[in-house]
Protein backbone atom coordinates (compact mmCIF):
# COMPACT_ATOMS: atom_id res chain seq x y z
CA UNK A 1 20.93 -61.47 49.97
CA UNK A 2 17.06 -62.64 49.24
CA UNK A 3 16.53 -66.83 50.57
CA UNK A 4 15.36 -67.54 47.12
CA UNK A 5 18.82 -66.21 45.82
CA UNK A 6 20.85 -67.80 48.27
CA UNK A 7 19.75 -71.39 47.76
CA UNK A 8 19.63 -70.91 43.84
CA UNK A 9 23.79 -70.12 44.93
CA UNK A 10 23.42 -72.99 46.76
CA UNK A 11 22.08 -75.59 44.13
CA UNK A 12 26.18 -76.11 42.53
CA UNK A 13 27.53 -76.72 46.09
CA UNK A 14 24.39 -79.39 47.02
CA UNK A 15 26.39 -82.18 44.59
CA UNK A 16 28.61 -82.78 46.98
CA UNK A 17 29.42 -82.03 50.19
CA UNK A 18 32.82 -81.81 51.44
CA UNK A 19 33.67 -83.91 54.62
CA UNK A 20 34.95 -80.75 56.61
CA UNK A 21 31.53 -79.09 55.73
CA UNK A 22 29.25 -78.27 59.07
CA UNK A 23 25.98 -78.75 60.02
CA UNK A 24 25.03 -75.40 58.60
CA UNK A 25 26.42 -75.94 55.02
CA UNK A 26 24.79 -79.41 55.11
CA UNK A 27 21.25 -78.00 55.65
CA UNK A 28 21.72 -75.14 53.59
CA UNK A 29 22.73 -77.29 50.48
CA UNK A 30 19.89 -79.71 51.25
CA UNK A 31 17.43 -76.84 51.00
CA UNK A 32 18.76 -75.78 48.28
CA UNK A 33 17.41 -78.54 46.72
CA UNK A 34 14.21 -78.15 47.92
CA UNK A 35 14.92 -81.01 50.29
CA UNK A 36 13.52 -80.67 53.82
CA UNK A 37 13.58 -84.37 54.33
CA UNK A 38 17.28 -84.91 54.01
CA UNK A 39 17.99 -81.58 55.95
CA UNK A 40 15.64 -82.66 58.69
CA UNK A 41 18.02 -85.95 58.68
CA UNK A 42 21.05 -83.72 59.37
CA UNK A 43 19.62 -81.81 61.74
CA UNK A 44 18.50 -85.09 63.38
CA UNK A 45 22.12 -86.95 63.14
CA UNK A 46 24.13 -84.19 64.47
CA UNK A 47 21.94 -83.59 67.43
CA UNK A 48 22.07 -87.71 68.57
CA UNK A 49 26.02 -86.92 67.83
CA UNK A 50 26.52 -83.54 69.16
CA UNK A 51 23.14 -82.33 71.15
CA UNK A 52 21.72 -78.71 70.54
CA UNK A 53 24.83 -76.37 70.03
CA UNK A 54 24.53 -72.89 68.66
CA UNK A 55 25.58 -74.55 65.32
CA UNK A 56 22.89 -76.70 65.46
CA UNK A 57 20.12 -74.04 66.25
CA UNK A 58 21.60 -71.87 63.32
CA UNK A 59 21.14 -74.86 61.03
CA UNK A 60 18.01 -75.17 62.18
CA UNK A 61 17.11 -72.03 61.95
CA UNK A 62 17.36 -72.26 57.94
CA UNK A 63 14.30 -74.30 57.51
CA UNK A 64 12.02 -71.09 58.90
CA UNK A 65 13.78 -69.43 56.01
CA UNK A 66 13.27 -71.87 53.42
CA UNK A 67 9.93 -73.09 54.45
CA UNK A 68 9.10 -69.21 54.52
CA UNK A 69 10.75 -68.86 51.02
CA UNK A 70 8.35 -71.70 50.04
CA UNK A 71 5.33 -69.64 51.21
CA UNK A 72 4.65 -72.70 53.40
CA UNK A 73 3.62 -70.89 56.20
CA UNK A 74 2.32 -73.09 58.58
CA UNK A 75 5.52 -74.48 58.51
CA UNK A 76 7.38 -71.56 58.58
CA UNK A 77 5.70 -70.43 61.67
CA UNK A 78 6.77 -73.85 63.80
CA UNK A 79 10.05 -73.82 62.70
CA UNK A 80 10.78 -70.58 63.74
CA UNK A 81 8.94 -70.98 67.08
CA UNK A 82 11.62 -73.74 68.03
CA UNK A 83 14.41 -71.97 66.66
CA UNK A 84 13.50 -69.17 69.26
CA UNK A 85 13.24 -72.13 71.82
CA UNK A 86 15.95 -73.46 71.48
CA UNK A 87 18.30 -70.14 71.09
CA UNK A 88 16.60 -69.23 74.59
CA UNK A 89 17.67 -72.20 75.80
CA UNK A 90 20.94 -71.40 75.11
CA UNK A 91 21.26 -67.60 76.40
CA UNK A 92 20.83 -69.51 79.53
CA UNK A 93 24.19 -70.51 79.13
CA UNK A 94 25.76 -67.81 77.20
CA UNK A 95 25.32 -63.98 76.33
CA UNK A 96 23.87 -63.71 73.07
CA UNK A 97 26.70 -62.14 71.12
CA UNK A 98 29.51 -64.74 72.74
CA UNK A 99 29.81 -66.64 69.60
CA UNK A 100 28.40 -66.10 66.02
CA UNK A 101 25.69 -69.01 65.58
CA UNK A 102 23.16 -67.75 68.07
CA UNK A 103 22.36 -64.50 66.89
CA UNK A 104 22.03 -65.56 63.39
CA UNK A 105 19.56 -68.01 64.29
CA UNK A 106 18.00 -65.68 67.08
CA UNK A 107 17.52 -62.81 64.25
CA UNK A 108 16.52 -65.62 61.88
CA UNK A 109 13.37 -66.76 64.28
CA UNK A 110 12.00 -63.17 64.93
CA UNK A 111 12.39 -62.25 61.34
CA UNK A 112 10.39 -65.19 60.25
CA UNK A 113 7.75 -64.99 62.64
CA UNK A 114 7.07 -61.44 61.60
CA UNK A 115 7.25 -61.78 58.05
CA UNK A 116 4.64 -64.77 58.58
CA UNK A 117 2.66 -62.45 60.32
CA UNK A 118 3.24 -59.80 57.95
CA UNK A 119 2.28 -62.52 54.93
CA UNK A 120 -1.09 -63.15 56.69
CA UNK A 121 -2.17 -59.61 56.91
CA UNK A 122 -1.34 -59.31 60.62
CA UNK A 123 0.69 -56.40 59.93
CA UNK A 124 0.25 -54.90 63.96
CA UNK A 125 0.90 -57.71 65.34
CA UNK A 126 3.84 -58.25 62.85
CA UNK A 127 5.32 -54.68 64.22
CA UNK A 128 5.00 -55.84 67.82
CA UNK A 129 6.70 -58.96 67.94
CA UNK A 130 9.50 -56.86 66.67
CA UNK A 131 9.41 -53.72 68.77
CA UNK A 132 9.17 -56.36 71.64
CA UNK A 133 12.25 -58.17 70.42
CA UNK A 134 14.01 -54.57 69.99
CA UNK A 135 13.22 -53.96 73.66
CA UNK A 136 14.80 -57.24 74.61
CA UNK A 137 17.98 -57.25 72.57
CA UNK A 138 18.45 -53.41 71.75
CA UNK A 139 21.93 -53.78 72.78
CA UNK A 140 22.92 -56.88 70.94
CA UNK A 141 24.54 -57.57 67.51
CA UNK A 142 20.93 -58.37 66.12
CA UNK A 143 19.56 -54.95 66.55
CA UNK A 144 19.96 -53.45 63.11
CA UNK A 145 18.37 -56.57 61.65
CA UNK A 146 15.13 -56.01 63.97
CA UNK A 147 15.20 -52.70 62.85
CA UNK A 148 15.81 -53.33 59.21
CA UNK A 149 12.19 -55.64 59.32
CA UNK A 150 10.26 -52.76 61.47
CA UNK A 151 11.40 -50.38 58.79
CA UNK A 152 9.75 -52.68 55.76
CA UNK A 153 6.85 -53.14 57.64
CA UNK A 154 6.27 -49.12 58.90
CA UNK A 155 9.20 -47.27 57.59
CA UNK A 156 7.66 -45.49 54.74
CA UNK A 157 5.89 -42.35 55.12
CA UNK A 158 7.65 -41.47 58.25
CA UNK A 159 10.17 -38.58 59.11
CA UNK A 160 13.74 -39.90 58.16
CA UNK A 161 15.41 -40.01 61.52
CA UNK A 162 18.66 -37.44 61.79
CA UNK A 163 21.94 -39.14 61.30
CA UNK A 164 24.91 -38.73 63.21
CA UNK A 165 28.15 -37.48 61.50
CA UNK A 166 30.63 -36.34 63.88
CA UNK A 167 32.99 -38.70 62.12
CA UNK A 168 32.97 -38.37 58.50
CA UNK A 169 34.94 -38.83 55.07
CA UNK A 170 34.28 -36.57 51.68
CA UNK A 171 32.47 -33.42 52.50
CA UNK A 172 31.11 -32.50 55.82
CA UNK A 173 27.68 -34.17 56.24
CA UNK A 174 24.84 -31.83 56.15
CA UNK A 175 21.97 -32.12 58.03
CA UNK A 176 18.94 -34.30 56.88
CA UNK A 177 16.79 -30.96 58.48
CA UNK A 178 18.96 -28.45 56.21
CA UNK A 179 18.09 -30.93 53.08
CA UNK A 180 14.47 -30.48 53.23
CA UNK A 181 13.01 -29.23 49.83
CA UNK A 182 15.13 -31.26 47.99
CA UNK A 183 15.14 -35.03 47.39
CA UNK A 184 17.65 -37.49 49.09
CA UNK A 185 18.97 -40.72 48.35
CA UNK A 186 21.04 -42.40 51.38
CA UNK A 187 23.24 -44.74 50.29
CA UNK A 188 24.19 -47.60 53.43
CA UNK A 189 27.89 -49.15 52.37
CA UNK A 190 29.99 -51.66 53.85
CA UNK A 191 34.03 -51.63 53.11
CA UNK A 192 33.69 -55.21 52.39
CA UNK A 193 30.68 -55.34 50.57
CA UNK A 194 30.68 -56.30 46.51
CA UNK A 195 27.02 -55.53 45.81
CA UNK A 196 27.51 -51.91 46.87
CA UNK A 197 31.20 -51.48 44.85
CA UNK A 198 28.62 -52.58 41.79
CA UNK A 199 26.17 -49.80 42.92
CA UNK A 200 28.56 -47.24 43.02
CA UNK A 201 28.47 -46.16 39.07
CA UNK A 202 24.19 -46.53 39.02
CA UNK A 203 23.77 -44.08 41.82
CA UNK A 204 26.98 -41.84 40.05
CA UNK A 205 25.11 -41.78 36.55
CA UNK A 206 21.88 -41.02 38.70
CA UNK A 207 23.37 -38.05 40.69
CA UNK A 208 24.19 -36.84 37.80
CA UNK A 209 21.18 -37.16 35.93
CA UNK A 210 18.80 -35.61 38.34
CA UNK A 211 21.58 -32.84 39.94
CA UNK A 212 19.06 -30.08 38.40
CA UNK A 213 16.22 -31.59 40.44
CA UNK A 214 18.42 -31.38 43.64
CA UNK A 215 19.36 -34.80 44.38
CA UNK A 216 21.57 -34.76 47.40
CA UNK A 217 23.03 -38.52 47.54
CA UNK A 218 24.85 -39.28 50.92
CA UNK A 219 26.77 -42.39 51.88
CA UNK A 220 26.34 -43.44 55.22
CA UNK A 221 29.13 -46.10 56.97
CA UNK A 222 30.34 -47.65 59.81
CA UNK A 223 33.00 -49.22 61.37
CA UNK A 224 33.58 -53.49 61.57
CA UNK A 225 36.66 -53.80 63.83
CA UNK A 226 38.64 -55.77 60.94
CA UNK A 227 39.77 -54.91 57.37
CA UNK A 228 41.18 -57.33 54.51
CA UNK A 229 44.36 -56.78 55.84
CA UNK A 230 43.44 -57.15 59.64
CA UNK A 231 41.38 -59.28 61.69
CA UNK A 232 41.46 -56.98 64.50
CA UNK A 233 41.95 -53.71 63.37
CA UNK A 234 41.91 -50.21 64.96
CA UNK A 235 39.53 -47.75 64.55
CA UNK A 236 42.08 -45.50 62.94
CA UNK A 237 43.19 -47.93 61.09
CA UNK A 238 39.73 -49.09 59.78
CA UNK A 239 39.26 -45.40 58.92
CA UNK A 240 42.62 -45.30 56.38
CA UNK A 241 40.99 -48.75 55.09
CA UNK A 242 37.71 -47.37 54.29
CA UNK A 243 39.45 -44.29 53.18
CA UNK A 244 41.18 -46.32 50.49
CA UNK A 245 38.59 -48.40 49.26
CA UNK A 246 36.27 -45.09 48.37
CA UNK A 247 38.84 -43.95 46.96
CA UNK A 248 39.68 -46.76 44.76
CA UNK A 249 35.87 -48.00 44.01
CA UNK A 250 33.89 -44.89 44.65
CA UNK A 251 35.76 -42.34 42.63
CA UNK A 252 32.36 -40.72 41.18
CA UNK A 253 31.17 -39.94 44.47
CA UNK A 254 34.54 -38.64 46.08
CA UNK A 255 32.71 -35.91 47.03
CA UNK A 256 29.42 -37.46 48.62
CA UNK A 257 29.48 -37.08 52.33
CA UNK A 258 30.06 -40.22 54.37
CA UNK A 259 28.72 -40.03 57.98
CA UNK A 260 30.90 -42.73 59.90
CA UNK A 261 28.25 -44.21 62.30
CA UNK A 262 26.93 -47.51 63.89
CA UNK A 263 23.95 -45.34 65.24
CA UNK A 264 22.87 -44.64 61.32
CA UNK A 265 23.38 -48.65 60.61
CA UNK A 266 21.08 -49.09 63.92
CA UNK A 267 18.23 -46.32 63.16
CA UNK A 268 18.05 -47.08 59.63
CA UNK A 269 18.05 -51.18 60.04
CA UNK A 270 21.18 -51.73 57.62
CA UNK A 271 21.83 -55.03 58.10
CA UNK A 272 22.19 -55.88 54.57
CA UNK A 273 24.08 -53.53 52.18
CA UNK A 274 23.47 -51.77 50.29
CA UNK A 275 20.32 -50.53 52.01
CA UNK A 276 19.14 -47.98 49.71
CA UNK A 277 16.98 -45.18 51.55
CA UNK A 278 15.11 -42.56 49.38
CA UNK A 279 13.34 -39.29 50.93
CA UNK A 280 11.04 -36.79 49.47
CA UNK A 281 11.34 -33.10 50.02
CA UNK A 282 9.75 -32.96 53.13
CA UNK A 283 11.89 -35.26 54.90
CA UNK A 284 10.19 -38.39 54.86
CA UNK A 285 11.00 -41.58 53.95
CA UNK A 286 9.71 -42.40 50.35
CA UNK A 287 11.78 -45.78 49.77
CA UNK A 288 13.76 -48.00 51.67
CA UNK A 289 14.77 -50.76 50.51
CA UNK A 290 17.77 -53.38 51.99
CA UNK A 291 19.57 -54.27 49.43
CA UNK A 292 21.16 -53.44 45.28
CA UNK A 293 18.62 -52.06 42.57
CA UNK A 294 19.02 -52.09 39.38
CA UNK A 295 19.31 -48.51 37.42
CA UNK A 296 16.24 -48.39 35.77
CA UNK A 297 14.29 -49.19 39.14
CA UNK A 298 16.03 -47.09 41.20
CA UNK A 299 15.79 -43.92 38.20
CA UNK A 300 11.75 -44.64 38.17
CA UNK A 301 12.05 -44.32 41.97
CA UNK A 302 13.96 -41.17 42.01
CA UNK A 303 11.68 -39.96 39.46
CA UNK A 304 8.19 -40.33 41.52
CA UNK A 305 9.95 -38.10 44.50
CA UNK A 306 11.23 -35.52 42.04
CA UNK A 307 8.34 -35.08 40.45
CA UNK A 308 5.97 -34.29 43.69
């Protein structure tokens, strides 16, 4: 989900704030509102009260966002500087992925300071600060969202990387190499995730629609460790979940491949689903985009590789 669309989500909850709300909530509703000086109060109040906690450098980490959001770059660019500070400060004490505050705020600086970057026409030195950061936390739960912003920023154009599908649901998963000379929409999808249960019918109706130009849609997923069910749940278990939910909310594309991988998620930089990944006929990447689109947009998409 965009910032701008988040706070807008926001605005209803800003009212009032319930007394069990956190730090996080409290700055989040504030910006909502457009209201840096009363989230910059929080922020101030809980740290006299509490110090710098993970909490606190997620919290903070939300006015980079909105001050991003705001096209107040200057702004943008500070904030997200001292988020990075201050989540540094804290690896000293703990691994990154130890708790789930301080890689949301950690993924939250570097995004921000590329996308700043990025804004300013600084597009190399935009793709460095993030190859750096991939370098430095590769392994860590923030990888796919480093990836996902190199990929906006130098994804297009490029050979699609192979997936892996040695674990799979529907058909077997063909190669991306045996699909060349025919268009191919890759469809990132989370067990949990509403936006891509709504997707479902446009990319059915569009399968459909452009079958005689060769479409090949595949559905690319992974594995979270839990399911609505379970908090912890085995892998084989996960499996029969995600198993069930296609089944139930993907019954036009029963027979679309689904490579079970957290190597695709990693590669491809989908870190928000759907991610939506289009390629032309020779393999390369013609559209990625993180994130729902509507029908028509994706159709006129779909339509510009078919044509070539």
């Amino acid at each position: 989900m965009g910032v701008m669309k988040f706070l807008k989500l926001l605005i209803c909850m800003a009212v009032a704030i319930p007394a069990w709300a956190g730090i996080v909530d409290e700055v989040r509703a504030a910006l909502a509102q457009n209201n840096f000086s009363a989230a910059d109060s929080d922020l101030s109040s809980y740290r006299a009260k509490n110090g710098v906690t993970p909490e606190y450098v997620e919290a903070y980490s939300w006015m980079a966002r909105a001050a991003l959001n705001a096209h107040e770059y200057d702004q943008a660019a500070a904030y997200a500087k001292q988020t990075n500070v201050l989540a540094v400060e804290q690896l000293m004490q703990r691994p990154l992925d130890a708790e789930p505050h301080l890689p949301i705020a950690l993924g939250a600086a570097i995004e921000v300071q590329s996308q700043v970057l990025a804004a300013r026409g600084q597009r190399a030195q935009a793709v460095a600060v993030l190859q750096t950061a991939l370098h430095t936390y590769g392994t860590t739960s923030i990888r796919a969202r480093l990836q996902k912003n190199l990929n906006l920023l130098s994804f297009e154009g490029r050979p699609a990387p192979a997936l892996r599908g040695e674990k799979f649901l529907g058909s077997r998963p063909p190669t991306l190499a045996a699909l060349k000379g025919s268009p191919v929409l890759l469809f990132f999808w989370a067990h949990w995730c509403g936006d891509c249960k709504a997707e479902a019918p446009i990319i059915t109706q569009l399968r459909t629609e452009f079958a005689s130009k060769g479409l090949t849609v595949m559905g690319p997923t992974r594995l979270y460790g839990y399911t609505a069910q379970e908090e912890h749940a085995a892998p084989s278990a996960e499996l029969a979940y995600i198993d069930a939910v296609r089944k139930r909310f993907y019954s036009g594309l029963l027979d679309m491949p689904v490579p079970i991988s957290t190597y695709n998620f990693d590669m491809y930089g989908a870190s928000t689903t759907p991610t939506l990944v289009l390629l032309d006929r020779a393999g390369k990447v013609a559209m990625y985009h993180p994130g729902a689109l509507p029908y028509d947009q994706l159709k006129a998409e779909i339509e510009k590789v078919v044509a070539r």
